[in-house]
Protein backbone atom coordinates (compact mmCIF):
# COMPACT_ATOMS: atom_id res chain seq x y z
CA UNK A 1 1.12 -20.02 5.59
CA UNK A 2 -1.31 -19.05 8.13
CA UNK A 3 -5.07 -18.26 7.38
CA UNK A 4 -5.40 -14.46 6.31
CA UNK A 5 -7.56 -12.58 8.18
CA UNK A 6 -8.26 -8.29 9.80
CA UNK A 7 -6.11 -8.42 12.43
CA UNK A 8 -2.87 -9.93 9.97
CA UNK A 9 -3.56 -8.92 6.60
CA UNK A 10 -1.46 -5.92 6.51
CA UNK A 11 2.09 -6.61 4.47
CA UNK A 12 5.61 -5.86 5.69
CA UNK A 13 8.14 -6.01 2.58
CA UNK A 14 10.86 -6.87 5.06
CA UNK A 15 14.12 -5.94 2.58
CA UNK A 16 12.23 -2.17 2.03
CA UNK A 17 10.87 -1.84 5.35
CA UNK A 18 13.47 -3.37 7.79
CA UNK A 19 16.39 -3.03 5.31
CA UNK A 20 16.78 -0.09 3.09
CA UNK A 21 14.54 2.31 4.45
CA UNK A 22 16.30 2.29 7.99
CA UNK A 23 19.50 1.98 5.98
CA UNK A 24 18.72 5.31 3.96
CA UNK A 25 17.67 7.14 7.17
CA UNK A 26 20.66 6.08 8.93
CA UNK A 27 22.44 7.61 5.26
CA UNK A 28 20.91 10.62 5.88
CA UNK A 29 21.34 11.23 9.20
CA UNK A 30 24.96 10.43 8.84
CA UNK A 31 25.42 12.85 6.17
CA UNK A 32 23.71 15.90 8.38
CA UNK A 33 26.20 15.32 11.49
CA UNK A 34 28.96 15.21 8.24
CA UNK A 35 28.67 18.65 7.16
CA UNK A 36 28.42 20.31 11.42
CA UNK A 37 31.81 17.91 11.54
CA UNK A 38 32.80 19.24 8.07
CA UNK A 39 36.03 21.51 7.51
CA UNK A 40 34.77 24.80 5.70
CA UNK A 41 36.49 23.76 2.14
CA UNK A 42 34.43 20.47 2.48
CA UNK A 43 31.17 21.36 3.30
CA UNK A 44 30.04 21.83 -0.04
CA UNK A 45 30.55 18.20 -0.76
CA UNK A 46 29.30 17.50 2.75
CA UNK A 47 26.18 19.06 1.69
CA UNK A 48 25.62 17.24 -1.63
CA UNK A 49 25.88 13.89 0.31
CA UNK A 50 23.01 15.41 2.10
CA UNK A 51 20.94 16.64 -0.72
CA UNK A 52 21.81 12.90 -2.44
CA UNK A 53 20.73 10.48 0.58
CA UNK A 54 17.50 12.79 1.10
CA UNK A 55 16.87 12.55 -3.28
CA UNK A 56 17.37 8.97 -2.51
CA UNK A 57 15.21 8.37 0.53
CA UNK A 58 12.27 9.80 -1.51
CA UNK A 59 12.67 7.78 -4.39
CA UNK A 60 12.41 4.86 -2.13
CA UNK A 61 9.36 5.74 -1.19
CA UNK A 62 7.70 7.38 -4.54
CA UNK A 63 9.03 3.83 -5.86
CA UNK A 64 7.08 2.00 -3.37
CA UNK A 65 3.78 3.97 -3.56
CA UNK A 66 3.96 3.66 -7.30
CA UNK A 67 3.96 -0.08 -7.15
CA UNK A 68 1.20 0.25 -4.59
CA UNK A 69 -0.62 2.26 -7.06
CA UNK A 70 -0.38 -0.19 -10.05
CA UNK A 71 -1.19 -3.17 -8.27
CA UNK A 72 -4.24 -0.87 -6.84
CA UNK A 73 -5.30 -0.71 -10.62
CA UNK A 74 -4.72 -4.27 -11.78
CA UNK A 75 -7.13 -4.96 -8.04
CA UNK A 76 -9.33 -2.67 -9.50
CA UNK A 77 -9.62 -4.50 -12.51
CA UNK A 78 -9.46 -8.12 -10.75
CA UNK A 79 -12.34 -7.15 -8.98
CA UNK A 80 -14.83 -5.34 -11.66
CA UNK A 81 -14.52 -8.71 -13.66
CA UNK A 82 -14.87 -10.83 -10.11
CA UNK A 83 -18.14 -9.11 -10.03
CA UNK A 84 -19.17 -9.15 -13.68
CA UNK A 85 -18.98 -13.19 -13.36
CA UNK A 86 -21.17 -13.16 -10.14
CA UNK A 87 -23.59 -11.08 -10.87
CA UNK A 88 -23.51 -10.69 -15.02
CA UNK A 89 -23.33 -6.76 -14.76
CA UNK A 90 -20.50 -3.73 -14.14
CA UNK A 91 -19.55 -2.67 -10.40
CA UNK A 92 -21.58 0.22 -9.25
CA UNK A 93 -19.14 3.01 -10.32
CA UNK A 94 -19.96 4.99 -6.75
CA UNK A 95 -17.54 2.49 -5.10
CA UNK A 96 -14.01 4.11 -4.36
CA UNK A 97 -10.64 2.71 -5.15
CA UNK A 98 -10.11 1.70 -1.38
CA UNK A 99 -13.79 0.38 -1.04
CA UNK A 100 -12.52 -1.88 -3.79
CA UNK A 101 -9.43 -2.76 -2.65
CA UNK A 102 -11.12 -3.80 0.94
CA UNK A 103 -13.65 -5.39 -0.97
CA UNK A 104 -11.48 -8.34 -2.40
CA UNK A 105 -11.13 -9.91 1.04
CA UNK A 106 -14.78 -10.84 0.79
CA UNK A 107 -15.72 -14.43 -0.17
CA UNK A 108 -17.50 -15.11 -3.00
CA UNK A 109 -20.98 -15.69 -1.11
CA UNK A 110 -21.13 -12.63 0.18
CA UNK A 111 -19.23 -10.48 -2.22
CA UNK A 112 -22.69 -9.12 -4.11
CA UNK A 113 -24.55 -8.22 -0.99
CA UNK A 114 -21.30 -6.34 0.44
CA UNK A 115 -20.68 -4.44 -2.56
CA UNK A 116 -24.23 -3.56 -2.62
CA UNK A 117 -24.30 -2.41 1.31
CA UNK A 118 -20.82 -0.39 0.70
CA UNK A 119 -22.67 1.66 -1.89
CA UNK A 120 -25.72 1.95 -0.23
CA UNK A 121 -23.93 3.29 3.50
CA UNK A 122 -20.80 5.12 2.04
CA UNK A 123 -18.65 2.21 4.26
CA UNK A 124 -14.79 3.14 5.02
CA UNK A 125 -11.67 0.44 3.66
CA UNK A 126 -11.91 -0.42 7.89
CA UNK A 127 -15.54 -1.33 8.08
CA UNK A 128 -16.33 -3.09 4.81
CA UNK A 129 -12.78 -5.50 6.74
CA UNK A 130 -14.54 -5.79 9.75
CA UNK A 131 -17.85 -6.49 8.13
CA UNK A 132 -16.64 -9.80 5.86
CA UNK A 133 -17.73 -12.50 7.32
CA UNK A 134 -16.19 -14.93 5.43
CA UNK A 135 -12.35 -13.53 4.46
CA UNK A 136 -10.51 -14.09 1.47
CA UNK A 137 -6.77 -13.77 1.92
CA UNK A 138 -4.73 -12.08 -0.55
CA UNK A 139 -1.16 -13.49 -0.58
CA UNK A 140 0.18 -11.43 -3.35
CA UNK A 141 -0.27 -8.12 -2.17
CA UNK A 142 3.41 -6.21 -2.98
């Protein structure tokens, strides 16, 4: 596995990405030219494929956000008790979910003084990234 760093951290999940979410859009597009090539007694079925690979394109993705947004929490929580052992107290609670989350690519030896400049200049997900000097790959991102 190749060292983790800005410019390839980012995660493909290749079987939602390259795999069922062009296979779903394909779905639904084939369903829309269906019900235009439809006889009239059949476009009501026609149209319920529709309505069913659209229902089933969103799910895909309200499926994948929500396991985004759980493993945003448990990063959350990884990373209050990161910095509880460092530096004996709670995270300042001014820090945003996605300061957090951009803040676990920081090395230990510069994770205090980075959390403390994110708070202090209101830094975006993108900056506090480019500002880690030292990067700490996370390999089990979903």
């Amino acid at each position: 596995m190749s060292k983790q760093n800005y410019k390839n951290h980012s995660k493909f999940v290749p079987a939602f990405h390259f795999v069922i979410v062009p296979l779903l859009l394909f779905v639904f597009i084939g369903s829309i030219v269906n019900v235009f090539h439809s006889e009239p007694a059949n476009i009501y079925s026609a149209s319920l494929l529709v309505a069913l690979s659209f229902a089933t394109l969103v799910l895909a993705f309200i499926v994948r956000g929500s396991v985004l947004k759980v493993q945003d929490r448990a990063i959350r929580a990884e990373e209050n008790f990161r910095y509880y052992l460092a530096a004996g107290k709670q995270q300042d609670s001014r820090l945003t979910m996605s300061q957090i989350i951009a803040l676990r690519f920081a090395g230990d030896d510069e994770y205090i003084g980075l959390s403390k400049k994110v708070v202090d200049e209101n830094m975006s997900a993108k900056e506090i990234k480019l500002a880690i000097q030292q990067w700490k790959g996370d390999h089990h991102r979903a």
